[in-house]
N, C-alpha and C. Protein backbone atom coordinates (compact mmCIF):
# COMPACT_ATOMS: atom_id res chain seq x y z
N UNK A 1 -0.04 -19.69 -19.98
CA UNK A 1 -0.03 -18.24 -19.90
C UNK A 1 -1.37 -17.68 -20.38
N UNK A 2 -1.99 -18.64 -21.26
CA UNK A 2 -3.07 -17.44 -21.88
C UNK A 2 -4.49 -17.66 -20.65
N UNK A 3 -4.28 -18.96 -20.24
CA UNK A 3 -5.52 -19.23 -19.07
C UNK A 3 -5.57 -18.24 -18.09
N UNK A 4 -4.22 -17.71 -17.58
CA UNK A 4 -4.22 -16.92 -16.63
C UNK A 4 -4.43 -15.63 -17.10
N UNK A 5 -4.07 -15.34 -18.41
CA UNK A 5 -4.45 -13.96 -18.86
C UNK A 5 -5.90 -13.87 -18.75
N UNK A 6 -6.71 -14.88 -19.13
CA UNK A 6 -7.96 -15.07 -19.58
C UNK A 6 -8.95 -14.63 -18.56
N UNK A 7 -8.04 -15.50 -17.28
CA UNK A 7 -9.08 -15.58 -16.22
C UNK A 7 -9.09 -14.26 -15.32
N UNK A 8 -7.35 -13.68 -15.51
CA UNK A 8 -6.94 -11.97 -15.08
C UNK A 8 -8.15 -11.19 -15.47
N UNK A 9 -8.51 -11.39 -16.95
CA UNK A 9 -9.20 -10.50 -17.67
C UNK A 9 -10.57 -10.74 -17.44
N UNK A 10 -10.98 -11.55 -17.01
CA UNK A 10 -12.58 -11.79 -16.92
C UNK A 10 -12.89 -11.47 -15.48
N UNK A 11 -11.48 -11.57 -14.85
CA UNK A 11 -11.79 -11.06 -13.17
C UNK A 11 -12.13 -9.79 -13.04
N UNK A 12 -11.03 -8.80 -13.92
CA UNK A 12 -11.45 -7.23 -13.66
C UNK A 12 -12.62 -6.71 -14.63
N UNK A 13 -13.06 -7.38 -15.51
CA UNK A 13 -14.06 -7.42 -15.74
C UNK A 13 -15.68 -7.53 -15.29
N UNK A 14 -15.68 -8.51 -14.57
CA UNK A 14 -16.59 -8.72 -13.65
C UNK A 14 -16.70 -7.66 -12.23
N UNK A 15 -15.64 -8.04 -11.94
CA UNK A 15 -15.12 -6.47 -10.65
C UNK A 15 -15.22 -4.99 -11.46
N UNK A 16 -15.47 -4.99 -12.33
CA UNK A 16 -15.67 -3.70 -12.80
C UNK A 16 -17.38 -3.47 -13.29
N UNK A 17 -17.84 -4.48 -13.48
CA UNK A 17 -19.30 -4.22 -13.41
C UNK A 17 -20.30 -4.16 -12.13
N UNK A 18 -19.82 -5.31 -11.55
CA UNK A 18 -20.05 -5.42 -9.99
C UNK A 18 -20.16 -4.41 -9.14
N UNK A 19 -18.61 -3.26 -9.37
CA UNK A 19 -18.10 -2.16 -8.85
C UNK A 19 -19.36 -1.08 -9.12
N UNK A 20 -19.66 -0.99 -10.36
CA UNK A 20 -20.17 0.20 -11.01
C UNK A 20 -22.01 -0.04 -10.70
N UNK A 21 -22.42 -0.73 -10.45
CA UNK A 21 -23.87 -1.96 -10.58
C UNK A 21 -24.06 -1.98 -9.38
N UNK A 22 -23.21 -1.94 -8.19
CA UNK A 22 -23.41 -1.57 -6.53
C UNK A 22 -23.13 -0.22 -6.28
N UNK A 23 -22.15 0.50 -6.80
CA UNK A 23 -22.32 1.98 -6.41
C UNK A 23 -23.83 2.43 -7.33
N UNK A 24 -24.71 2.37 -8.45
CA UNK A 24 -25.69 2.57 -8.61
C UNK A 24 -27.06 2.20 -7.60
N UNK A 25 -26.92 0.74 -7.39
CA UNK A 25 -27.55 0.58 -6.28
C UNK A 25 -27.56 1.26 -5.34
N UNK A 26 -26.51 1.43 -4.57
CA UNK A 26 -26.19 2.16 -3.11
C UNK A 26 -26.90 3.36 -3.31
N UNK A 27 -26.45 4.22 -4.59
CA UNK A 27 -26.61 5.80 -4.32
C UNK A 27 -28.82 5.61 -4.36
N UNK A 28 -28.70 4.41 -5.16
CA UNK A 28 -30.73 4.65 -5.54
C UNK A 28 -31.08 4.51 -3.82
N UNK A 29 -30.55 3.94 -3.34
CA UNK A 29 -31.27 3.27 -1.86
C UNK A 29 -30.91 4.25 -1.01
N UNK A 30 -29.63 4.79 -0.95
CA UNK A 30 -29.41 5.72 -0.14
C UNK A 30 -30.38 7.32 -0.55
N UNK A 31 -30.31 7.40 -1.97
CA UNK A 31 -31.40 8.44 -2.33
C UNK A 31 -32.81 8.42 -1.47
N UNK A 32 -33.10 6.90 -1.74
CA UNK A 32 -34.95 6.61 -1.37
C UNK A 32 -34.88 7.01 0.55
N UNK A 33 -33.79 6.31 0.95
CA UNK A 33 -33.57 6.83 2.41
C UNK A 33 -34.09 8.39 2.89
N UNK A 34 -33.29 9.03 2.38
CA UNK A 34 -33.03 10.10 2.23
C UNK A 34 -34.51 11.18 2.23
N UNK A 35 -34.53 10.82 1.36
CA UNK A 35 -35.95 10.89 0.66
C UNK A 35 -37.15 11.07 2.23
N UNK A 36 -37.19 9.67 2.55
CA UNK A 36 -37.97 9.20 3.17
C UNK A 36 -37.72 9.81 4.78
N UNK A 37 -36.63 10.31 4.83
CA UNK A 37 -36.38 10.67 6.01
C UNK A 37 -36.80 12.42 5.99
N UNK A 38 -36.60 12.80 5.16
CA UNK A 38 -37.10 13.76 4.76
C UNK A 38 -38.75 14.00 5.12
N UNK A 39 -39.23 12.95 4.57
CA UNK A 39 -40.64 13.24 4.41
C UNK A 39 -41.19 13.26 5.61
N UNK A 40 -40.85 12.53 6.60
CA UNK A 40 -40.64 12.01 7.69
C UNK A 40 -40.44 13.35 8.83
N UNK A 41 -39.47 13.86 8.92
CA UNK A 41 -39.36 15.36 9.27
C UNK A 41 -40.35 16.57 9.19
N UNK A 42 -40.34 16.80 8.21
CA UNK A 42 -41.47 17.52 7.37
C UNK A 42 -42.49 17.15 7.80
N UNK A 43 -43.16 15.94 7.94
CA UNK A 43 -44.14 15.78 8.56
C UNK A 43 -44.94 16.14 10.23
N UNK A 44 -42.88 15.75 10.89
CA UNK A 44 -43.13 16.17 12.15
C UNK A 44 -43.80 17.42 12.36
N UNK A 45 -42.90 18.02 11.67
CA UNK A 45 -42.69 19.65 12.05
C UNK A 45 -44.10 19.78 11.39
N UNK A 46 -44.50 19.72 10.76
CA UNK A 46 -46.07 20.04 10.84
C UNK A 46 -47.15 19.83 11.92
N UNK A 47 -47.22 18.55 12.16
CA UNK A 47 -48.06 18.05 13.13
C UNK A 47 -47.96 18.70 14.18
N UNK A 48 -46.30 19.50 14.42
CA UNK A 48 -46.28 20.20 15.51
C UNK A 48 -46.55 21.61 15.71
N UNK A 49 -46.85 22.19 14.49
CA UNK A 49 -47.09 23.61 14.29
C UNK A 49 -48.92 23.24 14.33
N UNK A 50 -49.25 22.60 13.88
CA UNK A 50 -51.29 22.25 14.25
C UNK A 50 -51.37 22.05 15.02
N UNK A 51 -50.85 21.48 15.91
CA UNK A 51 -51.39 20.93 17.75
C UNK A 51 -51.24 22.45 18.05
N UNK A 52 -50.74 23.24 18.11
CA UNK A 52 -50.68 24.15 19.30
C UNK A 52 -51.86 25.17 18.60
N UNK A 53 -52.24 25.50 20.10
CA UNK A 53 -53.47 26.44 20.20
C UNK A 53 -53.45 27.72 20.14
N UNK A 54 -54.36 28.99 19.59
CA UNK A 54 -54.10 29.94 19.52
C UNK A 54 -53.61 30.33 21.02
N UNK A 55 -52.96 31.03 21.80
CA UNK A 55 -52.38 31.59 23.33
C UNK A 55 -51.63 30.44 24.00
N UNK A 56 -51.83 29.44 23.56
CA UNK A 56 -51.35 28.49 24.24
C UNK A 56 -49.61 28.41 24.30
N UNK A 57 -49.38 28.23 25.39
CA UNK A 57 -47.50 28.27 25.64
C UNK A 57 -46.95 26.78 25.26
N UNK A 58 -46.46 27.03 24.82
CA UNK A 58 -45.34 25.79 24.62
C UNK A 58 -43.85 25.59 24.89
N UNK A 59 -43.22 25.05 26.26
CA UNK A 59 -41.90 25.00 26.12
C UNK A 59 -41.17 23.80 26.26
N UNK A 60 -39.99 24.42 25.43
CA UNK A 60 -39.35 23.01 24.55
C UNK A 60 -37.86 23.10 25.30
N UNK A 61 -37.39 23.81 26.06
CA UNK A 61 -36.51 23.21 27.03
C UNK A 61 -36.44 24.08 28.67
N UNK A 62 -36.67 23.21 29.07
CA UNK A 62 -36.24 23.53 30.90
C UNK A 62 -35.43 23.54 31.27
N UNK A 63 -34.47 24.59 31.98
CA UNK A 63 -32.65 24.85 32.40
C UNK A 63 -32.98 24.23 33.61
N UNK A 64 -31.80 23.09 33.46
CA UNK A 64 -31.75 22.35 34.71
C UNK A 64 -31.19 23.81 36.08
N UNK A 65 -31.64 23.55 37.49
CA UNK A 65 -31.63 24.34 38.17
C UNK A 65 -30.83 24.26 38.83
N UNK A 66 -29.12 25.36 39.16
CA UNK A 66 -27.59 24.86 39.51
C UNK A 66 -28.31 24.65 41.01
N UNK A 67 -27.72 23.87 41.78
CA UNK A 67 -27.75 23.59 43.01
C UNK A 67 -26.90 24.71 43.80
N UNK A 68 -27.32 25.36 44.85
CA UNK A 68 -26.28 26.01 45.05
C UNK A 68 -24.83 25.56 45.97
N UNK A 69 -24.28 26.55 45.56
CA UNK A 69 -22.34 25.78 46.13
C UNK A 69 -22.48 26.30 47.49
N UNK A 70 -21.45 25.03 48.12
CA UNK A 70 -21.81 24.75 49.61
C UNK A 70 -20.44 25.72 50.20
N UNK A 71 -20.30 26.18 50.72
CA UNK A 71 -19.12 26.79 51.17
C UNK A 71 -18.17 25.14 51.74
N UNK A 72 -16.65 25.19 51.51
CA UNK A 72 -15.96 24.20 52.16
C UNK A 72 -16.01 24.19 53.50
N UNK A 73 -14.73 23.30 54.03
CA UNK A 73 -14.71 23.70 55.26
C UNK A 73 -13.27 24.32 55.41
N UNK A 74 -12.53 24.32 54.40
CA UNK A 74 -11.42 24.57 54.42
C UNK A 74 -10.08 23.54 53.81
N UNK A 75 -10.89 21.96 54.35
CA UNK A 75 -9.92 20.85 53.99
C UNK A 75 -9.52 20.78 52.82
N UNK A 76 -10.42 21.27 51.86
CA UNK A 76 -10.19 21.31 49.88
C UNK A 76 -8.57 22.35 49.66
N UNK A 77 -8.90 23.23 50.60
CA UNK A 77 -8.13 24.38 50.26
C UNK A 77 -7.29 24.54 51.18
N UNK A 78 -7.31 24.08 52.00
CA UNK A 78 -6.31 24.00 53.53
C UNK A 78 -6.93 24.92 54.20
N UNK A 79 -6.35 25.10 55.34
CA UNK A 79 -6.91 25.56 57.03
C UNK A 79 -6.84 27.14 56.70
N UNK A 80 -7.79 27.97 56.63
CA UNK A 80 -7.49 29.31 56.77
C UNK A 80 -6.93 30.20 58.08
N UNK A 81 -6.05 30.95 58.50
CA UNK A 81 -5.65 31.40 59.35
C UNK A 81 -5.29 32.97 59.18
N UNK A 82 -6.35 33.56 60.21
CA UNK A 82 -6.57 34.89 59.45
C UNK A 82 -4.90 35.45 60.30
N UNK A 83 -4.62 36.55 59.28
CA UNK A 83 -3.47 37.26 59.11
C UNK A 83 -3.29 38.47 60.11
N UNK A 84 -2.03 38.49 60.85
CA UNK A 84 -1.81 39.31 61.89
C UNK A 84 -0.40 40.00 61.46
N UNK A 85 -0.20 41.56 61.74
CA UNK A 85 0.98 41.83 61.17
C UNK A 85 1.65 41.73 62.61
N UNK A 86 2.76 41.40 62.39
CA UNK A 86 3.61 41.57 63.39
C UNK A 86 5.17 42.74 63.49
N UNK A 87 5.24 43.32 64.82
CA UNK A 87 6.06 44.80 64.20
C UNK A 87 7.60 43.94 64.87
């Protein structure tokens, strides 16, 4: 009984430093990421505000152009048959 207590106890022990010793890790690396992606951005957006010239145009999206709609022939919608009153 006491081996297994022993070895119970040194397990959550270890899993509890392990636990605490990788979430520190994670958050430093995920910080430096972070970080870096940041800087990274920031940088863009600069480089892209200096390239452009005083008057100079710049555009950053083009609307794709609708094609225009084809009239059917009728088959989509069935046969049209123009309307006659009858007395």
């Amino acid at each position: 009984m006491g081996i297994v207590f022993k070895f119970l106890l040194i397990a959550f022990v270890v899993y509890y430093i392990l636990s605490k010793l990788f979430g520190f890790l994670f958050r430093v690396l995920i910080g430096r990421a972070a970080t870096q992606y940041k800087n990274q951005q920031q940088r863009g957006y600069s480089n892209a505000n200096r390239q452009r010239r005083d008057g100079e145009l710049n555009v950053d999206y083009v609307p794709v152009k609708e094609k225009p709609k084809r009239k059917s022939t009728g088959s989509a919608h069935g046969e049209y048959i123009d309307f006659e009153e009858v007395k």
